[in-house]
PDB file of N, CA and C in Angstrom:
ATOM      1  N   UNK A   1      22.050 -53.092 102.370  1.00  0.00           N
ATOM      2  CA  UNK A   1      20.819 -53.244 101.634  1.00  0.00           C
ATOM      3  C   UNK A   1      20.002 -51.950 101.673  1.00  0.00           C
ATOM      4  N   UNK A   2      19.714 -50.967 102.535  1.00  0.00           N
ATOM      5  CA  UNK A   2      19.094 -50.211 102.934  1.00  0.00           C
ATOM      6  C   UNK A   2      19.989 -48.662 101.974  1.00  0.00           C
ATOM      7  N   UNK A   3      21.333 -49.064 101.844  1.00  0.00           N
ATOM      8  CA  UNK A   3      21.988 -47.533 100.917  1.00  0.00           C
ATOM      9  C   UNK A   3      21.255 -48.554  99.294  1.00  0.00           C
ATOM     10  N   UNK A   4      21.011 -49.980  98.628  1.00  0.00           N
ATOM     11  CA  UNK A   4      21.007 -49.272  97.379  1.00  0.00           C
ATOM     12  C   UNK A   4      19.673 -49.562  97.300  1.00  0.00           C
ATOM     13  N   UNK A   5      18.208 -49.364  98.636  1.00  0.00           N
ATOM     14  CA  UNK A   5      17.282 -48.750  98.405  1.00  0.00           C
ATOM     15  C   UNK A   5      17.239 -47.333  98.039  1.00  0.00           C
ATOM     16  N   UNK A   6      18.098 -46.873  99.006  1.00  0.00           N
ATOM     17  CA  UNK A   6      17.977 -45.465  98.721  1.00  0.00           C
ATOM     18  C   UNK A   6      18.646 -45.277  97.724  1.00  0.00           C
ATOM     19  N   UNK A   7      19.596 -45.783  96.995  1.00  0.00           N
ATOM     20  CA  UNK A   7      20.326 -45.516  95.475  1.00  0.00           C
ATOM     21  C   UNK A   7      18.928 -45.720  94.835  1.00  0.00           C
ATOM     22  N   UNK A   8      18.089 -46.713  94.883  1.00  0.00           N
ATOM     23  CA  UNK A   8      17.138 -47.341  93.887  1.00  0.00           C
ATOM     24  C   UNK A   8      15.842 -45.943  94.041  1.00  0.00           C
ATOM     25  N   UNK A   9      15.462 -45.525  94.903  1.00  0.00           N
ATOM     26  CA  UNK A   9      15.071 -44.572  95.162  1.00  0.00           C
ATOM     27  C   UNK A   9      15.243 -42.965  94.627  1.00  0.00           C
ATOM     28  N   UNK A  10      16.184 -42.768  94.472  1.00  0.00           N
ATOM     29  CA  UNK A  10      16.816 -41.677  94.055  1.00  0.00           C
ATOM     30  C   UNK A  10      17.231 -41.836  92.524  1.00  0.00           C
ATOM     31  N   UNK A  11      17.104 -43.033  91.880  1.00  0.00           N
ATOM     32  CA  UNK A  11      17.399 -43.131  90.656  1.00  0.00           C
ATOM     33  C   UNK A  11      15.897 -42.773  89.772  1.00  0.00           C
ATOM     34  N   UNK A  12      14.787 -43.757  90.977  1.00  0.00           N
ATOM     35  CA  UNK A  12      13.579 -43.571  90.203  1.00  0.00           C
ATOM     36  C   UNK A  12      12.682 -41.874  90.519  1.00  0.00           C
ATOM     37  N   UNK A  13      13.467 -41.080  91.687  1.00  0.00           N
ATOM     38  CA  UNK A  13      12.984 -40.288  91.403  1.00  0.00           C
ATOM     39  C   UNK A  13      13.498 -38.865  90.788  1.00  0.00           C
ATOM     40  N   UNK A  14      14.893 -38.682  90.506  1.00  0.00           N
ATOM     41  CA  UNK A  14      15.325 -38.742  89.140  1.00  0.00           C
ATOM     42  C   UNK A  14      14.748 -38.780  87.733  1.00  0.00           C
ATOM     43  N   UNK A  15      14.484 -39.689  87.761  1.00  0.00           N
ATOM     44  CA  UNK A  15      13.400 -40.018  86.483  1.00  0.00           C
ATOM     45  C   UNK A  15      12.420 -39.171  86.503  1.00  0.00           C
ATOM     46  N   UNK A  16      11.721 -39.548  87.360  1.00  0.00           N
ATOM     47  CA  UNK A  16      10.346 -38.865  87.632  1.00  0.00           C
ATOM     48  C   UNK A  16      10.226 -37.659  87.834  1.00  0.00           C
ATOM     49  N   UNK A  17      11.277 -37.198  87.925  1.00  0.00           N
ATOM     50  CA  UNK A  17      11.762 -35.340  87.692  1.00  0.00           C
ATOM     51  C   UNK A  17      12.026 -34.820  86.611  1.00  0.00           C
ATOM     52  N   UNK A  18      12.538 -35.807  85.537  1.00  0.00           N
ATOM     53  CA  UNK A  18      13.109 -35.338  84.297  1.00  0.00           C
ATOM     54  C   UNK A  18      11.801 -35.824  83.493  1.00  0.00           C
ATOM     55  N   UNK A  19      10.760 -36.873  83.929  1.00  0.00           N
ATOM     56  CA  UNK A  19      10.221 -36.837  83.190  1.00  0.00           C
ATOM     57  C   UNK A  19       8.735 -35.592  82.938  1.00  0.00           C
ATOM     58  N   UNK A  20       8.864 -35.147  84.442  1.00  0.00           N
ATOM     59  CA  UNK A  20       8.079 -34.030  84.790  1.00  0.00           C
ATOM     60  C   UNK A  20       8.682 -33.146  83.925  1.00  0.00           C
ATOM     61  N   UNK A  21       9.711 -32.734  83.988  1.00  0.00           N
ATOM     62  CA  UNK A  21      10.016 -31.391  83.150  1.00  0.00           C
ATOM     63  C   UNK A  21       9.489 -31.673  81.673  1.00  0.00           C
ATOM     64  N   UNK A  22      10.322 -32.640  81.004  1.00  0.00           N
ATOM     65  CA  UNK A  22      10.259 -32.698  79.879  1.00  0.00           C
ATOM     66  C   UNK A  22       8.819 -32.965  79.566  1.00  0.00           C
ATOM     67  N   UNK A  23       7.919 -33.028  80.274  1.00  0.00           N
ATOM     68  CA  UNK A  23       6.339 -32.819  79.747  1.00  0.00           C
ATOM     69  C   UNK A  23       5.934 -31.575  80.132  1.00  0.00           C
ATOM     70  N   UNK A  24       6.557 -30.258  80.592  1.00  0.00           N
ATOM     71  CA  UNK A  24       5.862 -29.107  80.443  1.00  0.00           C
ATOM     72  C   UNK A  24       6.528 -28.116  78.870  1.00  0.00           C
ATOM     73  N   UNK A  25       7.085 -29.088  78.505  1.00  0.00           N
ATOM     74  CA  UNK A  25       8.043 -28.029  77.257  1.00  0.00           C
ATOM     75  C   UNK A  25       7.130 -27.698  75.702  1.00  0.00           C
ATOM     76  N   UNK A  26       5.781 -28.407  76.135  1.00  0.00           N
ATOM     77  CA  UNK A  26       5.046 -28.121  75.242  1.00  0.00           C
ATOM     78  C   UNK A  26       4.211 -27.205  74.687  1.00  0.00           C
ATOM     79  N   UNK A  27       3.058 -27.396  74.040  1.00  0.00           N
ATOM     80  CA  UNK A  27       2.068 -26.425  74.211  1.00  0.00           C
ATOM     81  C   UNK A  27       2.392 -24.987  73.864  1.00  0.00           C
ATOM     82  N   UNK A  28       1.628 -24.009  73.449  1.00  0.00           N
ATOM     83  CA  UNK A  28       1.677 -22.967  72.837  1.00  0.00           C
ATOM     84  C   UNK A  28       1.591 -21.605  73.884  1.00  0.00           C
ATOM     85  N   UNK A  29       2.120 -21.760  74.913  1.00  0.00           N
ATOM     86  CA  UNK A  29       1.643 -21.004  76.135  1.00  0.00           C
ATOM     87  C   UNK A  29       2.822 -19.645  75.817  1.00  0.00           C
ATOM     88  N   UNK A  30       1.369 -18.263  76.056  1.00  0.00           N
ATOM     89  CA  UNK A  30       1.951 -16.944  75.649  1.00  0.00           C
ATOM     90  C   UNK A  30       1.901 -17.051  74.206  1.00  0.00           C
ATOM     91  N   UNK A  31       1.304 -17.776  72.695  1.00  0.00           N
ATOM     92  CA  UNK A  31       1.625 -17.654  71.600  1.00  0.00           C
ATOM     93  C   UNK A  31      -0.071 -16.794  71.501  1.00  0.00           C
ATOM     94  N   UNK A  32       0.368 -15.979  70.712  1.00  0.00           N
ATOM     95  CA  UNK A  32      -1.204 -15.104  69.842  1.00  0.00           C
ATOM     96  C   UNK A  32      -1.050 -15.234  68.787  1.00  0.00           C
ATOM     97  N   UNK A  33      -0.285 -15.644  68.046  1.00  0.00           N
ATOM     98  CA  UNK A  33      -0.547 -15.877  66.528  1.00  0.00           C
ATOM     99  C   UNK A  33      -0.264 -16.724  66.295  1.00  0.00           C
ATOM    100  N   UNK A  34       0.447 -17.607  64.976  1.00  0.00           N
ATOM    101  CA  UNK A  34       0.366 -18.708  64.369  1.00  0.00           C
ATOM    102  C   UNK A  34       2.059 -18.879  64.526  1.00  0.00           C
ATOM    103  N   UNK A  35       2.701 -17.785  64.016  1.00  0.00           N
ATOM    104  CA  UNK A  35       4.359 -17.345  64.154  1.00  0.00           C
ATOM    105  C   UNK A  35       4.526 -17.267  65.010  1.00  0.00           C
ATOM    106  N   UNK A  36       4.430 -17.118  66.666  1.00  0.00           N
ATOM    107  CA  UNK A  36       4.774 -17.576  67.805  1.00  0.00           C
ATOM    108  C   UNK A  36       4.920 -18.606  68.542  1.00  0.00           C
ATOM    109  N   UNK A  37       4.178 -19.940  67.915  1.00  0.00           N
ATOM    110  CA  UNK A  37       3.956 -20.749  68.463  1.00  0.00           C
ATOM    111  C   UNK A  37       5.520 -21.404  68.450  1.00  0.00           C
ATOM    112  N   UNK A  38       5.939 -21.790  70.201  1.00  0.00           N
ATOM    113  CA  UNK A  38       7.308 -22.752  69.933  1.00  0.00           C
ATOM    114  C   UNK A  38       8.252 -21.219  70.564  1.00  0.00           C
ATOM    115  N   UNK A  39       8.030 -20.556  70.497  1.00  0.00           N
ATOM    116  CA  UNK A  39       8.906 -19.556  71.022  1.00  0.00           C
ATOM    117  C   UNK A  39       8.428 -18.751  72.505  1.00  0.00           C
ATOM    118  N   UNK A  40       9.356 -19.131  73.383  1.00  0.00           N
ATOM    119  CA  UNK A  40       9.547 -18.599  74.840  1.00  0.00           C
ATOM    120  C   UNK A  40       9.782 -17.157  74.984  1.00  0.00           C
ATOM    121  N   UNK A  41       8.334 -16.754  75.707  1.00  0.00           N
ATOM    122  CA  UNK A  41       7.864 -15.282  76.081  1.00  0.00           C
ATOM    123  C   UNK A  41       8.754 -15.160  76.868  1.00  0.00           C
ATOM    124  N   UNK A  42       9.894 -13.697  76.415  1.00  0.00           N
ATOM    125  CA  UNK A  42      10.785 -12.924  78.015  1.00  0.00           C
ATOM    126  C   UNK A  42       9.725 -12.894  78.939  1.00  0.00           C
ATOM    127  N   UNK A  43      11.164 -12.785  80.121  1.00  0.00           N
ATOM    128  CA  UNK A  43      10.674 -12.471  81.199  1.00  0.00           C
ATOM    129  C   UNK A  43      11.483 -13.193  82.175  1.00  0.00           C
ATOM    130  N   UNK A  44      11.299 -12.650  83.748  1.00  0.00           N
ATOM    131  CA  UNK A  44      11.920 -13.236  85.017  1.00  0.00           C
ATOM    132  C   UNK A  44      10.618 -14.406  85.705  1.00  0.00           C
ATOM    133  N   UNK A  45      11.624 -15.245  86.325  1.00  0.00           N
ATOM    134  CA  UNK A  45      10.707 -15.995  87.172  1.00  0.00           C
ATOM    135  C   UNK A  45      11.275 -17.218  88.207  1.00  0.00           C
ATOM    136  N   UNK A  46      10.812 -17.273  89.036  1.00  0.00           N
ATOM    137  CA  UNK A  46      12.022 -17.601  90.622  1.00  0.00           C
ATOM    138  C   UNK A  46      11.292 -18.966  90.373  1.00  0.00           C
ATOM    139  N   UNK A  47      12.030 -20.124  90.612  1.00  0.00           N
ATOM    140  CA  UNK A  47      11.276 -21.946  90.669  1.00  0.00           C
ATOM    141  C   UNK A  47      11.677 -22.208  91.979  1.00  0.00           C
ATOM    142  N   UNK A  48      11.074 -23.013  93.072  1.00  0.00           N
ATOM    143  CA  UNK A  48      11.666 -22.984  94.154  1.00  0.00           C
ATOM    144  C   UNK A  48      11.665 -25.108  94.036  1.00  0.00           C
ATOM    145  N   UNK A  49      13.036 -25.827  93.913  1.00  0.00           N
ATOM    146  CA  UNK A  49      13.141 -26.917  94.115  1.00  0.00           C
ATOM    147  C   UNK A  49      13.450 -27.440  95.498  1.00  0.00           C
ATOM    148  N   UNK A  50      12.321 -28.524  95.731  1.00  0.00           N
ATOM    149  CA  UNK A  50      12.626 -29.192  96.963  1.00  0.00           C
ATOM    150  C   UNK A  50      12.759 -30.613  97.063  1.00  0.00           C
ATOM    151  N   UNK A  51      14.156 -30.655  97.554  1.00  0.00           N
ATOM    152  CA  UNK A  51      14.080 -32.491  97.573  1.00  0.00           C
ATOM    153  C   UNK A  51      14.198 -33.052  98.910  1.00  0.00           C
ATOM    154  N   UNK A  52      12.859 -33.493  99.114  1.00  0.00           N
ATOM    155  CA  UNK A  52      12.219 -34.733 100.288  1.00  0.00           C
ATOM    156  C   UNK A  52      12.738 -35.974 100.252  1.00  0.00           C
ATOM    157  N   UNK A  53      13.609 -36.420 101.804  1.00  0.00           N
ATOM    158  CA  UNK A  53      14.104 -37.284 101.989  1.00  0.00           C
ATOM    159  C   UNK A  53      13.038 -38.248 101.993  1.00  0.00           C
ATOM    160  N   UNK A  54      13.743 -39.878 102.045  1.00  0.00           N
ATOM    161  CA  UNK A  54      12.694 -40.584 102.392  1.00  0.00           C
ATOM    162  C   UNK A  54      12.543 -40.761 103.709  1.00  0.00           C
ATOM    163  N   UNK A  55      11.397 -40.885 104.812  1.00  0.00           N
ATOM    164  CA  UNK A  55      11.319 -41.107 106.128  1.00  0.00           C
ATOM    165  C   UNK A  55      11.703 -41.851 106.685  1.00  0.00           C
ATOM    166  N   UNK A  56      12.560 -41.914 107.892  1.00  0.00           N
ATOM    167  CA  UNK A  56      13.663 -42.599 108.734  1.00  0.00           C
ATOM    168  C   UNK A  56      15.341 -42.823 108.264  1.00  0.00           C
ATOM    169  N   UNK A  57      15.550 -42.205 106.916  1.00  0.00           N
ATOM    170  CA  UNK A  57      16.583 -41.921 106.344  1.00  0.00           C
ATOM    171  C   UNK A  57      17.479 -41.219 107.194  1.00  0.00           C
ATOM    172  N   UNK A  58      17.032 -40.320 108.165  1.00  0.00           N
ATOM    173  CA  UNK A  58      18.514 -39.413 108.662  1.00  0.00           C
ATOM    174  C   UNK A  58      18.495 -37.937 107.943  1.00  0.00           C
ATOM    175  N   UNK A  59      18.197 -37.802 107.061  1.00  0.00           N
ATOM    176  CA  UNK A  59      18.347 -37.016 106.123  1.00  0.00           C
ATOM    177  C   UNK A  59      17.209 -35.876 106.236  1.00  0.00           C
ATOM    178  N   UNK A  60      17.032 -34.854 106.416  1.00  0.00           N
ATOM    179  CA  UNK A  60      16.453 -33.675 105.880  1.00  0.00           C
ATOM    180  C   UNK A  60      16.047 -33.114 104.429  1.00  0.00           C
ATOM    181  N   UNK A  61      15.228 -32.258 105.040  1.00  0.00           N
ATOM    182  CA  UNK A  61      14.768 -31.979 103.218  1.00  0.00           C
ATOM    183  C   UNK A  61      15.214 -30.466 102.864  1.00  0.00           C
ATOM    184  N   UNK A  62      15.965 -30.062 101.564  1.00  0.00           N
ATOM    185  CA  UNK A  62      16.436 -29.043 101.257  1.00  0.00           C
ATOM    186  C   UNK A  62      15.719 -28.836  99.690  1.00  0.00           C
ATOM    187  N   UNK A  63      15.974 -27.076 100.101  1.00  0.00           N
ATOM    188  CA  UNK A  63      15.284 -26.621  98.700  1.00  0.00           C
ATOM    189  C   UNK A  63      16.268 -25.614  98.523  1.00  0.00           C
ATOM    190  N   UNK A  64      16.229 -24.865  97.622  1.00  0.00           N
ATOM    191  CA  UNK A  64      16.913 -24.224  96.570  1.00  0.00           C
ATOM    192  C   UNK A  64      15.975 -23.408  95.761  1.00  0.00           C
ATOM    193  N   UNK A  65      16.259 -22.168  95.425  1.00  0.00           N
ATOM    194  CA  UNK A  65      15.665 -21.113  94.458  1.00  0.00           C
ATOM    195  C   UNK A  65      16.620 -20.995  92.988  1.00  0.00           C
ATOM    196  N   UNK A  66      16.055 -20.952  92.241  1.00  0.00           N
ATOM    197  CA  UNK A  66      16.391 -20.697  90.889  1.00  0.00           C
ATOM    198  C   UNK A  66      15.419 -19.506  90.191  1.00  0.00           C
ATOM    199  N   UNK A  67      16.320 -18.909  89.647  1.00  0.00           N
ATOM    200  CA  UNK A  67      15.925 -17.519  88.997  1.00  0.00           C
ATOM    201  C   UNK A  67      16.014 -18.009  87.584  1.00  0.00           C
ATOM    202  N   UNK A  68      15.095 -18.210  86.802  1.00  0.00           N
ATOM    203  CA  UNK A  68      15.476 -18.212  85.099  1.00  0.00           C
ATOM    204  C   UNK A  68      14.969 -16.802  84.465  1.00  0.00           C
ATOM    205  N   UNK A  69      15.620 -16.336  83.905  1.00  0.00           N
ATOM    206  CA  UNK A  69      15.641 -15.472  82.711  1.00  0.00           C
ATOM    207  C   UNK A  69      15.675 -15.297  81.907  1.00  0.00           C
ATOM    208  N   UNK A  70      14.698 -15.371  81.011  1.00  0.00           N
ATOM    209  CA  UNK A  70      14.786 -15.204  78.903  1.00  0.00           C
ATOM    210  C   UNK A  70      14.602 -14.107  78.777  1.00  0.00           C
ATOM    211  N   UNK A  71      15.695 -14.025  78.014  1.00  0.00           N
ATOM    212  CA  UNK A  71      15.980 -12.533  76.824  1.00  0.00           C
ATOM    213  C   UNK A  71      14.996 -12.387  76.053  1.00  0.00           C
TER     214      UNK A  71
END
């Protein structure tokens, strides 16, 4: 009972990750004119992901760096 909390757990936060992303893809950020808007300013930039166990799980929490880069 206790693994498909943590399945149930990890499904909903899952979700709640994808639904985070997919609400920053908006908005006009870096656009100055009217013809920019919708198009991703180059550049480098490091995201640091961390995924927090749930408490008394056993489990530790690990993160990871990601580098994205637009041309």
């Amino acid at each position: 009972q206790q693994r498909m909390l943590q399945l149930c757990l990890l499904v909903l936060m899952t979700g709640a990750l994808a639904a985070g992303i997919s609400g920053c893809a908006g908005g006009t950020y870096g656009a100055t004119t009217p013809a920019a808007v919708g198009v991703t300013p180059s550049g480098t930039t490091t995201v640091t992901v961390t995924a927090t166990p749930v408490l008394g799980s056993g489990y530790t929490a690990q993160s990871a760096q990601i580098t994205l880069v637009v041309q």
